[in-house]
Protein backbone atom coordinates (compact mmCIF):
# COMPACT_ATOMS: atom_id res chain seq x y z
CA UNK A 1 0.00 0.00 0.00
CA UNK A 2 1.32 3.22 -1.22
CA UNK A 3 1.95 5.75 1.88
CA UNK A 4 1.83 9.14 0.46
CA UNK A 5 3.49 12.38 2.70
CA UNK A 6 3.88 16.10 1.50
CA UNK A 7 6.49 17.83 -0.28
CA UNK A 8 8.15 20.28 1.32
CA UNK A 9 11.26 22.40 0.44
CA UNK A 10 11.57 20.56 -2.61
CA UNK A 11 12.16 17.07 -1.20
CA UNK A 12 9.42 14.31 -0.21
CA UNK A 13 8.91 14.42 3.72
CA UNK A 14 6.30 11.69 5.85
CA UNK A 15 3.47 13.30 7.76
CA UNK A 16 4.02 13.74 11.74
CA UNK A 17 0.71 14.65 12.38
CA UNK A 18 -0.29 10.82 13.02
CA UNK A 19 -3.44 11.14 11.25
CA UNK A 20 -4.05 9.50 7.99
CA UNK A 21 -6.67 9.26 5.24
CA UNK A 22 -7.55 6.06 2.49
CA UNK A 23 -7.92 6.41 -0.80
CA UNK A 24 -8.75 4.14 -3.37
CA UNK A 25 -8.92 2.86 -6.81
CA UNK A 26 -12.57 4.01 -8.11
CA UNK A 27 -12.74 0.93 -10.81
CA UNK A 28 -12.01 -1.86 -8.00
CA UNK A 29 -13.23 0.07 -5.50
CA UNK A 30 -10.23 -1.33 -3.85
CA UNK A 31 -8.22 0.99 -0.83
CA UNK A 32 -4.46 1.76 -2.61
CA UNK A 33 -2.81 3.93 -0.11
CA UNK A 34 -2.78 5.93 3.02
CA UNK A 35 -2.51 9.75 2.39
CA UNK A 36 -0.67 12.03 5.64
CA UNK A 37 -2.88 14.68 6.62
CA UNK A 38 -0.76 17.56 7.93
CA UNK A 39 -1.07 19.95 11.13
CA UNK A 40 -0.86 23.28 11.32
CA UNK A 41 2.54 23.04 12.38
CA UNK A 42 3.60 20.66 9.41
CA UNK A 43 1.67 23.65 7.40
CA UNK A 44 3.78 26.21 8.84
CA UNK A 45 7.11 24.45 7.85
CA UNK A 46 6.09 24.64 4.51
CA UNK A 47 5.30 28.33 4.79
CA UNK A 48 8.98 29.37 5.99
CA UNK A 49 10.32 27.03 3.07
CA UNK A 50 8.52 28.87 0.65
CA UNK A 51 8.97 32.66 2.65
CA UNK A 52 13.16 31.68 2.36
CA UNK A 53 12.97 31.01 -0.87
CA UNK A 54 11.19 33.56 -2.05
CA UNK A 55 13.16 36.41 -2.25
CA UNK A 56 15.89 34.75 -4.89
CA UNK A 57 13.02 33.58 -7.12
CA UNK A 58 11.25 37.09 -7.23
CA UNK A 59 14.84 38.36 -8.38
CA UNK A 60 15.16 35.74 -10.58
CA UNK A 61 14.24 37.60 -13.87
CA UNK A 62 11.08 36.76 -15.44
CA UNK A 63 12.79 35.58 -19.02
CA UNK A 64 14.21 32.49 -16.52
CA UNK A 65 11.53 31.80 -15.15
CA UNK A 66 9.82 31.18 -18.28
CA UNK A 67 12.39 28.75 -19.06
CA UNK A 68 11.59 26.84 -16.31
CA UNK A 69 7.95 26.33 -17.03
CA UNK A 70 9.19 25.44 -20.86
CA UNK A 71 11.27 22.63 -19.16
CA UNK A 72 8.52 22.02 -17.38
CA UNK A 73 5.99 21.10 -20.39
CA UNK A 74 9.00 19.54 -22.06
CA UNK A 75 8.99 17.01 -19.15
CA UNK A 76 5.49 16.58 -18.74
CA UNK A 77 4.92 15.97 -22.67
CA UNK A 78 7.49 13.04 -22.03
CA UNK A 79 5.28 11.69 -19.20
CA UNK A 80 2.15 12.18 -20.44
CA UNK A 81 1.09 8.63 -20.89
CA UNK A 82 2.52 7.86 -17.02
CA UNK A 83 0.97 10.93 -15.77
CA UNK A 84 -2.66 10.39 -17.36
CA UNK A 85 -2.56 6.36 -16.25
CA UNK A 86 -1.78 7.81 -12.30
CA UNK A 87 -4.60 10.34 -12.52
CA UNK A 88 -7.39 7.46 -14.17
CA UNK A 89 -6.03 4.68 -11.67
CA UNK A 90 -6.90 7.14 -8.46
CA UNK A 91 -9.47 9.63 -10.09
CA UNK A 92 -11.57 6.98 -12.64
CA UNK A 93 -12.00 8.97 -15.34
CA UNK A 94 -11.03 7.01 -18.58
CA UNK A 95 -7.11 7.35 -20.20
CA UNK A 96 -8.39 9.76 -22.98
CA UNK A 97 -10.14 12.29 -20.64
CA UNK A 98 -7.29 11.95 -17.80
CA UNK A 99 -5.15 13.44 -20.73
CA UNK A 100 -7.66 16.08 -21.06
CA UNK A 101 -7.43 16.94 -18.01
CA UNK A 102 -3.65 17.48 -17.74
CA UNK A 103 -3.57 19.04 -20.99
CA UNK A 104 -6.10 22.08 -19.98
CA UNK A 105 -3.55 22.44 -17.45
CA UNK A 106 -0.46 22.17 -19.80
CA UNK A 107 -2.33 25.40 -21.65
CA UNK A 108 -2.38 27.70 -19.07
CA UNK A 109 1.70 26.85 -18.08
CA UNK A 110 2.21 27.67 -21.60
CA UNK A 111 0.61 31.12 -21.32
CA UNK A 112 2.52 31.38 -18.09
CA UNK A 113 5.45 31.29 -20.37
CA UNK A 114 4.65 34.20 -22.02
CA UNK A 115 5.62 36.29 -18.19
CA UNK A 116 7.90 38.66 -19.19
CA UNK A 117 5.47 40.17 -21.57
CA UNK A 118 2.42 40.03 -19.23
CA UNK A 119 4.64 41.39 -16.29
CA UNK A 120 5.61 44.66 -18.42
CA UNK A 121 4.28 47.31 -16.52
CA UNK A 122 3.64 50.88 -18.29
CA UNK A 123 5.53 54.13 -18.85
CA UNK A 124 5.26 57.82 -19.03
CA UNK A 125 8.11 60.08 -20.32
CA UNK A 126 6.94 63.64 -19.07
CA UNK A 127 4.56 63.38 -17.41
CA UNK A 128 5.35 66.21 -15.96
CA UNK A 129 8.24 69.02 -15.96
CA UNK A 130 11.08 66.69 -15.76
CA UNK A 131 9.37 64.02 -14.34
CA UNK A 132 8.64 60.54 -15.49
CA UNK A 133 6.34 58.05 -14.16
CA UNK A 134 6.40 54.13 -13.96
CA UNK A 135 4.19 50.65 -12.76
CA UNK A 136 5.83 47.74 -12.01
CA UNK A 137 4.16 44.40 -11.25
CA UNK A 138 5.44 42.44 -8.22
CA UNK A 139 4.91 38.77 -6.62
CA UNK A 140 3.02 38.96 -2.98
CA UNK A 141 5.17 36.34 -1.73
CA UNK A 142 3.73 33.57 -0.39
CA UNK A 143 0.42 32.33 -1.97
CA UNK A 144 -1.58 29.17 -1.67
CA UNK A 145 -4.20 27.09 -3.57
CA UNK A 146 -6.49 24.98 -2.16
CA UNK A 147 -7.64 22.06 -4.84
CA UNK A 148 -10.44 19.47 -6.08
CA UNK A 149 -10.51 15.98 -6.49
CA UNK A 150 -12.12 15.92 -10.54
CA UNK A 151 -9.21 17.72 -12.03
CA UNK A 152 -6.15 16.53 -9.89
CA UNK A 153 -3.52 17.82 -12.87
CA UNK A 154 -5.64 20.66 -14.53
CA UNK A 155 -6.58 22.71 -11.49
CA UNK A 156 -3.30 23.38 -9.69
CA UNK A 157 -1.78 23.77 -12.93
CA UNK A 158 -4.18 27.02 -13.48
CA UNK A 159 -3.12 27.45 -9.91
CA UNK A 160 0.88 27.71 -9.50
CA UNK A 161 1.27 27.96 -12.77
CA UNK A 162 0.99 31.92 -13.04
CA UNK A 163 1.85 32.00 -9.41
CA UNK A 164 5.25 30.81 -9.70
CA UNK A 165 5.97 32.59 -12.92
CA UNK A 166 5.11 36.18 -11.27
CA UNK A 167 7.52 35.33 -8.62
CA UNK A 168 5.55 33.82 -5.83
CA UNK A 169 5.99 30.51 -3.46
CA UNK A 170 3.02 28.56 -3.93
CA UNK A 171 1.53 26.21 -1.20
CA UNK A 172 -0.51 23.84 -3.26
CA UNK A 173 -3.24 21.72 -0.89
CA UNK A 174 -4.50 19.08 -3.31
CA UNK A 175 -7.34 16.46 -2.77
CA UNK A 176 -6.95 13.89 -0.68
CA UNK A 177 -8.52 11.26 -3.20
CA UNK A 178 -6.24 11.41 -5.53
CA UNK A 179 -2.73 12.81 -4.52
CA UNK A 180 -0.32 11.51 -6.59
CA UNK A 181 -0.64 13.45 -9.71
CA UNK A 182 0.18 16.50 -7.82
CA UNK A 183 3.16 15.16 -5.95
CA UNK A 184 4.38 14.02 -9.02
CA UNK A 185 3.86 17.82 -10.99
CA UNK A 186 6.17 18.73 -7.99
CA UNK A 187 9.02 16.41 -8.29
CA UNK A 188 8.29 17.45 -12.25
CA UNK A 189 8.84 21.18 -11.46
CA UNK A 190 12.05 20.66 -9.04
CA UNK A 191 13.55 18.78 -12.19
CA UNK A 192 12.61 21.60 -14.39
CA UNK A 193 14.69 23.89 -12.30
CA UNK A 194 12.38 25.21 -9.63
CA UNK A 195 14.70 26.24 -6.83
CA UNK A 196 13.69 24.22 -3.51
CA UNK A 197 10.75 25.83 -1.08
CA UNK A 198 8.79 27.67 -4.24
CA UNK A 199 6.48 24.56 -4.56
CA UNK A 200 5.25 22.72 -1.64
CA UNK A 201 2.69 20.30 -1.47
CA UNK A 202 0.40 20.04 2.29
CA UNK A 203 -1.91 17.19 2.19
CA UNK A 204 -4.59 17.22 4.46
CA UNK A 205 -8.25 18.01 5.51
CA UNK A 206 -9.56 21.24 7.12
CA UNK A 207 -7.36 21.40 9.62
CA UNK A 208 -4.59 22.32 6.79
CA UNK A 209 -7.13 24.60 4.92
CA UNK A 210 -8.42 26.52 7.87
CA UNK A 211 -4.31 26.71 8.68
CA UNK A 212 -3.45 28.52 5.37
CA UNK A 213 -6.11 30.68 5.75
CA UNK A 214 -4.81 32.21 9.43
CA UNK A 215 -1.01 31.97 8.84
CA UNK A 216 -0.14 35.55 8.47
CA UNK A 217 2.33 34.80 5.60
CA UNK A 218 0.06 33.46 3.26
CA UNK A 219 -0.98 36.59 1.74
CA UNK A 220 -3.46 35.15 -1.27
CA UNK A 221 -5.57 31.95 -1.50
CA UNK A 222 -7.31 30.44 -4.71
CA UNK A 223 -10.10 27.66 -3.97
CA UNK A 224 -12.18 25.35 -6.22
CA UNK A 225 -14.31 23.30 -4.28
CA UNK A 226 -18.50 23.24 -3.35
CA UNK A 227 -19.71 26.84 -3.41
CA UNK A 228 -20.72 26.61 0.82
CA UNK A 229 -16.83 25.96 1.09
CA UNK A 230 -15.65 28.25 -1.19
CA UNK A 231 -17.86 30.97 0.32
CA UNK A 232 -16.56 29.62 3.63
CA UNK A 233 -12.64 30.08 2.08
CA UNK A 234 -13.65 33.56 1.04
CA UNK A 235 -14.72 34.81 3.73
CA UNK A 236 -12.37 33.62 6.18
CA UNK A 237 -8.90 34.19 4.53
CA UNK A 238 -10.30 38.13 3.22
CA UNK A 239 -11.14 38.48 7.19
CA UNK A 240 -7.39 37.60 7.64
CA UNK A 241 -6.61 40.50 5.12
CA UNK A 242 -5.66 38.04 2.17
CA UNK A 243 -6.49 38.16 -1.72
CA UNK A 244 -8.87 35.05 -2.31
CA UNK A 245 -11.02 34.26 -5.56
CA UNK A 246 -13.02 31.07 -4.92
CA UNK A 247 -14.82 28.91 -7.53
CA UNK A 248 -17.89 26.65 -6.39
CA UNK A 249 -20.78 25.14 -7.93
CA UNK A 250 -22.66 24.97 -10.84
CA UNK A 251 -25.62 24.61 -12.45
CA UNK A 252 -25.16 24.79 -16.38
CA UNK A 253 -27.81 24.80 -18.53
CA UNK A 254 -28.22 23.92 -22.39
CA UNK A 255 -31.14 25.86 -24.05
CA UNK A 256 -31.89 24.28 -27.30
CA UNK A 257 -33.98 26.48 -29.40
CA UNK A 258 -37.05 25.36 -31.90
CA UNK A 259 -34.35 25.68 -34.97
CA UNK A 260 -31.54 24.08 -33.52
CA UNK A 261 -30.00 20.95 -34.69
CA UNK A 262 -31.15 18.35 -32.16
CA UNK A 263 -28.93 15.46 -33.26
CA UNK A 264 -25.99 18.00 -32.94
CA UNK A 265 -27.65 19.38 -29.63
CA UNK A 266 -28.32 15.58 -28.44
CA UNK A 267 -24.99 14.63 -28.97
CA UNK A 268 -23.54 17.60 -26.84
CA UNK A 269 -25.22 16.99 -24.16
CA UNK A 270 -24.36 12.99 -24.00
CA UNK A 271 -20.84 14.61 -24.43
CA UNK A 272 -21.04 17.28 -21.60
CA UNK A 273 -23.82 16.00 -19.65
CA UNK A 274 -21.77 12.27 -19.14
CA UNK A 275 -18.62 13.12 -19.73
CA UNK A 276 -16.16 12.39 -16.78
CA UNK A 277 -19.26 10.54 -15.30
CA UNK A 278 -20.33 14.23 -14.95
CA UNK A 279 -17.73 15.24 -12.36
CA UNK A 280 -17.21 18.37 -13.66
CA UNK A 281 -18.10 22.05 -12.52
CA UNK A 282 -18.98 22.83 -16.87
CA UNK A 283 -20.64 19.76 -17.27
CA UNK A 284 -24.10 20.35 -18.64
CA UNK A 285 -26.88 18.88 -16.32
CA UNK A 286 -29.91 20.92 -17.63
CA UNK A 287 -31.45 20.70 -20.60
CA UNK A 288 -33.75 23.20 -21.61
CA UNK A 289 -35.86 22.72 -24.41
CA UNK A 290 -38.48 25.71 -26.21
CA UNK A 291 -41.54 24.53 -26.78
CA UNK A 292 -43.07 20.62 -26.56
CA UNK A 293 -42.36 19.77 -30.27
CA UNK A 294 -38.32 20.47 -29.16
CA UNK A 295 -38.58 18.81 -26.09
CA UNK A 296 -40.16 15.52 -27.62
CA UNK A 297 -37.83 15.51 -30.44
CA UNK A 298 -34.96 15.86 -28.49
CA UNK A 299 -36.25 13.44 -25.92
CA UNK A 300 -36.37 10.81 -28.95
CA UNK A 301 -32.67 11.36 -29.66
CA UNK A 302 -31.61 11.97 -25.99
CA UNK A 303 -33.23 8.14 -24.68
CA UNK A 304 -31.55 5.88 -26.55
CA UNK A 305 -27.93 7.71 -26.45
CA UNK A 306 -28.21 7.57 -22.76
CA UNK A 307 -29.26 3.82 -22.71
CA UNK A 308 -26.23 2.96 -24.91
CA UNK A 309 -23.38 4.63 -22.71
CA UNK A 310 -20.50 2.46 -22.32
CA UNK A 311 -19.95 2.65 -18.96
CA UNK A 312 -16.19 1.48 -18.25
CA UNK A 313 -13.07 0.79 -16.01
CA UNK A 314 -10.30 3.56 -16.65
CA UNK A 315 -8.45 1.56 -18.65
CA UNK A 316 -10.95 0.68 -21.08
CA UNK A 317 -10.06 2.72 -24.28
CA UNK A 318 -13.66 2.61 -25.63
CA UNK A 319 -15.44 3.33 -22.46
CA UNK A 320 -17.26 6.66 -22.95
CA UNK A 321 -16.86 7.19 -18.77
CA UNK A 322 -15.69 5.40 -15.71
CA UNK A 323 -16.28 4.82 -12.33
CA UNK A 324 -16.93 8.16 -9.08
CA UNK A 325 -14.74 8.96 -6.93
CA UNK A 326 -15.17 6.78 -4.12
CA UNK A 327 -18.55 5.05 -2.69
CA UNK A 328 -19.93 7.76 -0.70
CA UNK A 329 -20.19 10.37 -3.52
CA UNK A 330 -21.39 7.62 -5.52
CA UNK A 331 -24.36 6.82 -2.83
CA UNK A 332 -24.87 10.50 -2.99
CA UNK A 333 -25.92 10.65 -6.44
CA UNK A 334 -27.96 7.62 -6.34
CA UNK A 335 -30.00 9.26 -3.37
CA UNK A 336 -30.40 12.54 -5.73
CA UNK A 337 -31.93 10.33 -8.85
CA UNK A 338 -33.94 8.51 -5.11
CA UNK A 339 -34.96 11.87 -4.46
CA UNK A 340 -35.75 13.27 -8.21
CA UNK A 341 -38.07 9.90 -8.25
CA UNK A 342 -40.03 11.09 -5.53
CA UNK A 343 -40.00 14.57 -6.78
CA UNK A 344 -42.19 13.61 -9.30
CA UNK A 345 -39.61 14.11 -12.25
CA UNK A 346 -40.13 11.20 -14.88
CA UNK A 347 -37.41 8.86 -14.96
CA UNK A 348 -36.44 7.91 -18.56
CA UNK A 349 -33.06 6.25 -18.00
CA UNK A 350 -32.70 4.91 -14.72
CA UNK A 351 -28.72 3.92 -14.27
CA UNK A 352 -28.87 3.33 -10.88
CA UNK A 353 -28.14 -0.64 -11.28
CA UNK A 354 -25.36 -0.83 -13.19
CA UNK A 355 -23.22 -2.92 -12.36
CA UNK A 356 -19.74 -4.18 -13.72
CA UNK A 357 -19.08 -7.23 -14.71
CA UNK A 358 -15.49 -8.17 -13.30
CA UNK A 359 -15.62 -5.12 -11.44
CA UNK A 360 -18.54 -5.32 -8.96
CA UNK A 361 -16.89 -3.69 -6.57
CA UNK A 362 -15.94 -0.61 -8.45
CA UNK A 363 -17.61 2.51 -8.15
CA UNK A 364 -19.67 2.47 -11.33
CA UNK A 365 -23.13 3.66 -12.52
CA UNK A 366 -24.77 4.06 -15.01
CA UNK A 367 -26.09 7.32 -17.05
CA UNK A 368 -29.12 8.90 -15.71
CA UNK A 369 -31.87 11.10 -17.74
CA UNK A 370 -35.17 13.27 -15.81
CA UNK A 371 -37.65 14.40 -17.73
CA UNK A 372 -40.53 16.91 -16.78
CA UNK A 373 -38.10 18.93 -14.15
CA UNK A 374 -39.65 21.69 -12.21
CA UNK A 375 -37.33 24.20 -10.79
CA UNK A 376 -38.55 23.99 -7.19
CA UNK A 377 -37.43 20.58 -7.11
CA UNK A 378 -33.97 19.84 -5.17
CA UNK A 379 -32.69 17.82 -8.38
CA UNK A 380 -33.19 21.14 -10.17
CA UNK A 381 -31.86 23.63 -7.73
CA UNK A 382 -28.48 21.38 -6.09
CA UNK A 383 -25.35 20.36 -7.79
CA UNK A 384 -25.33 16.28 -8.31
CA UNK A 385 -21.76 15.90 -9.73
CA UNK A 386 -22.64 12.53 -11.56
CA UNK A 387 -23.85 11.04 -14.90
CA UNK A 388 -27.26 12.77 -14.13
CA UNK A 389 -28.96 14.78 -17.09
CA UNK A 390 -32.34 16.60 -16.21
CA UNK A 391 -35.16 18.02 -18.81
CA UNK A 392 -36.63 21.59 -17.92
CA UNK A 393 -39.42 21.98 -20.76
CA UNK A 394 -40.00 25.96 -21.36
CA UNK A 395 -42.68 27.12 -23.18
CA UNK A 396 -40.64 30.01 -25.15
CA UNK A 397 -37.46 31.77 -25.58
CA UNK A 398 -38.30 34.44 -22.20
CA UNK A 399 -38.84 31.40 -20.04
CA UNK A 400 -35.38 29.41 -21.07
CA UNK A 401 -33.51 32.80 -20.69
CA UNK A 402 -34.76 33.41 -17.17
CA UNK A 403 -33.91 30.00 -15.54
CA UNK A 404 -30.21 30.03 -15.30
CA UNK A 405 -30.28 33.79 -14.65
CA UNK A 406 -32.52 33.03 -11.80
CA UNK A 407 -30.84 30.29 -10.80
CA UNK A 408 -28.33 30.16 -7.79
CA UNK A 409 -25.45 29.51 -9.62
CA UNK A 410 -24.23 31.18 -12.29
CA UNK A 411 -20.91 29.22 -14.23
CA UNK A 412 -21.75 28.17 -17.58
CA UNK A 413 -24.36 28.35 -20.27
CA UNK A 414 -24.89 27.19 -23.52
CA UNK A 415 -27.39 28.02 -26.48
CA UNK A 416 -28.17 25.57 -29.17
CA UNK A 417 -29.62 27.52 -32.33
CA UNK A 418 -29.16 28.67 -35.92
CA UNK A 419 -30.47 32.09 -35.46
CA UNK A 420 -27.67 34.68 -34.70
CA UNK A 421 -30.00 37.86 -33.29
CA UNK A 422 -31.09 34.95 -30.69
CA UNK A 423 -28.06 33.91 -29.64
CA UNK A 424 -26.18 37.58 -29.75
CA UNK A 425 -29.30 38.71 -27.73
CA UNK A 426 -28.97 35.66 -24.90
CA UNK A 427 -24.92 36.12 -24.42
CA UNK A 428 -26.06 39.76 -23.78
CA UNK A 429 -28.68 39.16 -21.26
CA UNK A 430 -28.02 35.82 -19.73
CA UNK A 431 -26.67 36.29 -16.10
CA UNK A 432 -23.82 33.94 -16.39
CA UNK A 433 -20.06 34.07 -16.16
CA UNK A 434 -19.23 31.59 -19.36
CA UNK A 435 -21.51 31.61 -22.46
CA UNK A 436 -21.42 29.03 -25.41
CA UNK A 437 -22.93 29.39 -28.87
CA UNK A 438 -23.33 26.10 -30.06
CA UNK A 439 -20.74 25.00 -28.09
CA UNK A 440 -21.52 22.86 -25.23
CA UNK A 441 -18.78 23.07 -22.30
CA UNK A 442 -17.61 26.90 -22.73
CA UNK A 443 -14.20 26.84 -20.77
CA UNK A 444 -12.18 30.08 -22.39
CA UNK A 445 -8.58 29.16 -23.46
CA UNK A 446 -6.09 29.87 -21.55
CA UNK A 447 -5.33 33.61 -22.76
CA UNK A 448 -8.83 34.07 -21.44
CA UNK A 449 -10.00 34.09 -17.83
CA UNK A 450 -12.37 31.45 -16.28
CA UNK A 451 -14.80 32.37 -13.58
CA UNK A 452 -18.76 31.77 -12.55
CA UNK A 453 -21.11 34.44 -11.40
CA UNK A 454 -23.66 34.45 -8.08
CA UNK A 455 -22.82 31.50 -5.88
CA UNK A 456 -20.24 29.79 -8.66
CA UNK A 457 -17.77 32.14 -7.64
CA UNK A 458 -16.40 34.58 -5.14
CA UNK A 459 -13.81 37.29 -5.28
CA UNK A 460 -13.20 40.60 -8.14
CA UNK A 461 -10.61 38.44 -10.06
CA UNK A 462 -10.59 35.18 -12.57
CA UNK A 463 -9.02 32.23 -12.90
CA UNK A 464 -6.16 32.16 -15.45
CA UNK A 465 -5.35 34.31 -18.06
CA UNK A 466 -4.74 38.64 -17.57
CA UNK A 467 -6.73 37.59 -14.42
CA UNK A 468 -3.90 35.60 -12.91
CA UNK A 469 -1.59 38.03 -13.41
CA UNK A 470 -3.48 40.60 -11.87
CA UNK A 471 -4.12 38.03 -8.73
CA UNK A 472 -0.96 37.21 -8.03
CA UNK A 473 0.90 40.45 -8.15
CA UNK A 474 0.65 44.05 -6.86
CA UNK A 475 1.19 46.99 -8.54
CA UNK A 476 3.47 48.91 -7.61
CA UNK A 477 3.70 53.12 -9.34
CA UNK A 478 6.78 55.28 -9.27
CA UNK A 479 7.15 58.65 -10.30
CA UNK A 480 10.95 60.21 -10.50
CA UNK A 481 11.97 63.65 -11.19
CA UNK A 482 16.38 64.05 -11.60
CA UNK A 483 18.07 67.10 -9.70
CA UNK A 484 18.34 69.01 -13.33
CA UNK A 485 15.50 71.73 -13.31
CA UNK A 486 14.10 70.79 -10.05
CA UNK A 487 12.46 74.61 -8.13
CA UNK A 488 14.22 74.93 -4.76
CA UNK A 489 12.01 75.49 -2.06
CA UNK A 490 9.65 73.42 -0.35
CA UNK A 491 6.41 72.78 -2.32
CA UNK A 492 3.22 71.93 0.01
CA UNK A 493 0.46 71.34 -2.56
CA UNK A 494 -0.46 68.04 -3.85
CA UNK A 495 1.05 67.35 -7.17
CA UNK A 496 -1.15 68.04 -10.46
CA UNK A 497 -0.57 67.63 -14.11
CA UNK A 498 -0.93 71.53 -14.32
């Protein structure tokens, strides 16, 4: 059994706290290691690692530290096959999608390559008589973030990534479920060149989180997690005077529109809705269909796509998804599709059952479809995380428009249609961070940022792209005037451009 620790000052150290966690292969269901959960103290050993080593890398100039994030995807394009077959063996999601997953995270290090452009500050030459004036863009110093379990590569890529490359030290506190694709990013980054102490990894539970949060040298925090945590994140590190943007929950909808293409539209939402057994904050899991002709159309298509999901083990390369997490999220979702049942939702596709031949002990089920949703029914209004697609029927365009405005979250969106004035008019007015046009799961490249509205997300600032930047530094404006020309004499008013 694997016994996995932290790394701290660029070197693999075992846990002293005494306390320990399982986790587990999801398409067994079998327990394949012990995971150290740290203490504050083991938290705070990190934190002077990373304050010592600081200093050198902020004065390391930014051209070099680009090289080491290009060593960086050099080594990780060499591992990929290793590195995705680690994430599906303790995540479950299949080989091809694990490689999605570390490659969305592979995009934003490469736009963390471009840092010596995106830390160029800007520049007046007289501004004023004789005088110039100057920003500069500088690291915080110590900065943390604070991980999920359904993108164990992706996520704290997007996270130290930009981090590092501004010239921070990054505390990175990954999932406990699957923790061995981010200790191994860490060894990856020390071999790249990182300088000891500017990546640590803490494992542990909230004793670790609600440590980084009050240590006085942790000066920002990023969080992806349930939106009752990340609210709970926010509020406590910004009480502690920190930076903190925090990413919860979703609730994305699909609207497909009378015009649309519904085999196209049916076929992204098997895609997004099932994808990654729908462990995903952009998977779809409403479908909203305008008008009954739409809805029983697209119910026609949407029935027998869902009852022929291949349901899979990781390693199965034709599998369209695998097995949950672990068995208690995968009870959870059961007891949602329970709890839709006696809701009054109609069940089309009822993959409760399923069951794996060779692998009954795995965490497997199958794909789930509702039709005839209501939104005051819990199925509509809470996040399920699993292979769980349900139907809202509106009755026109106004009524498909207002549910995810209305709706708690706000993350992503998506509008099936050929008409152009409809969908220019619904990106406009829908009240959602992330829109797609006929595209399904509307994640922005990395050059972009990536954030929810309402309850999805708290904090002024965005995940990756000019976001990032802006996060993890502080600006910093100079204004010099040389002796030449300068009035003698004190001078008591404020200065002015006059």
């Amino acid at each position: 059994m694997r016994e996995v620790g932290h790394f701290i000052g660029g070197k693999h150290v075992p846990g002293k706290s005494g306390r320990t966690t399982e986790f587990f292969q999801p398409m067994t269901g079998e327990v394949i290691g012990k995971v150290a959960l740290a203490s504050k103290d083991e938290l705070r050993q990190a934190v002077e690692n990373a304050k010592a080593a600081q200093p050198a890398w902020a004065a390391t100039n930014p051209q070099r530290r680009a090289r080491v994030m290009m060593k960086f995807l050099e080594l990780i394009g060499k591992e990929m096959d290793s590195l995705a077959e680690l994430l599906a063996r303790e995540h479950g999601k299949t080989i091809p999608d694990a490689k999605g997953d570390i490659q969305r995270g592979v995009e934003v290090v490469e736009f963390a390559c471009g840092i010596p452009h995106l830390l160029k500050g800007e520049y007046t030459e007289g501004a004023g008589p004789g005088i110039d004036m100057y920003s500069l863009r500088q690291p915080l110093g110590v900065v943390a973030g604070i991980t999920p379990f359904n993108f164990p590569a992706m996520i704290p890529m997007w996270k130290f990534a930009p981090a590092i490359a501004c010239g921070n030290a990054f505390i990175l506190k990954p999932s406990e479920r699957d923790p061995g694709v981010p200790m191994r990013l860490a060894e990856l980054m020390v071999e790249a060149g990182l300088p000891a102490g500017i990546l640590n990894v803490v494992n542990g539970d909230k004793e670790v989180v609600d440590a980084i949060l009050d240590d006085p040298d942790v000066k920002a925090v990023g969080f992806v997690g349930s939106s009752p945590i990340a609210q709970y994140v926010y509020s406590r590190a910004t009480a502690h005077g920190k930076r903190a943007h925090c990413f919860g929950g979703a609730k994305n909808h699909m609207i497909i529109m009378p015009d649309a293409d519904l085999d196209q539209a049916a076929d992204a939402l098997i895609g997004a809705g099932y994808g990654s057994a729908g462990e995903r904050c952009m998977a779809i899991s409403v479908a909203v269909p305008v008008g009954k002709a739409t809805a029983d159309a697209l119910m026609d298509r949407l029935i027998p796509r869902v009852e022929s999901l291949k349901v899979g083990p990781s390693t199965d390369p034709s599998a369209d998804f695998g097995p949950l997490v672990t068995k208690a999220h995968l009870d959870k979702v059961r007891s949602y599709v329970d709890l839709g049942v006696q809701e009054g939702a109609k069940l089309a596709v009822d993959g409760r059952n399923f069951k794996m031949q060779g692998y009954e002990n795995g965490f497997y089920m199958g794909g789930c479809l509702f039709d005839e949703v209501q939104p005051n029914m819990r199925i509509y209004k809470e996040e399920i995380f699993g292979p769980v697609l349900s139907v809202v029927r509106a009755k026109n365009y106004d009524d498909a428009l207002r549910l995810p405005s209305e709706h708690e979250y706000g993350n992503g969106v998506a509008i099936y249609t050929r008409d152009g004035d409809a969908a220019r008019d619904f990106a406009a007015k829908v009240n959602v961070g992330m829109v797609g046009i006929n595209v399904p799961i509307p994640v922005p490249l990395a050059y972009y940022t990536f954030g929810g509205w309402k309850a999805s997300g708290f904090g002024d600032l965005n995940q990756h792209g000019p976001d990032a930047v802006r996060f993890y530094t502080k600006t910093k404006t100079v204004t010099s005037r040389w002796p030449s020309g300068i009035k003698e004499g004190a001078e008591f008013a404020i200065p002015t451009m006059q």
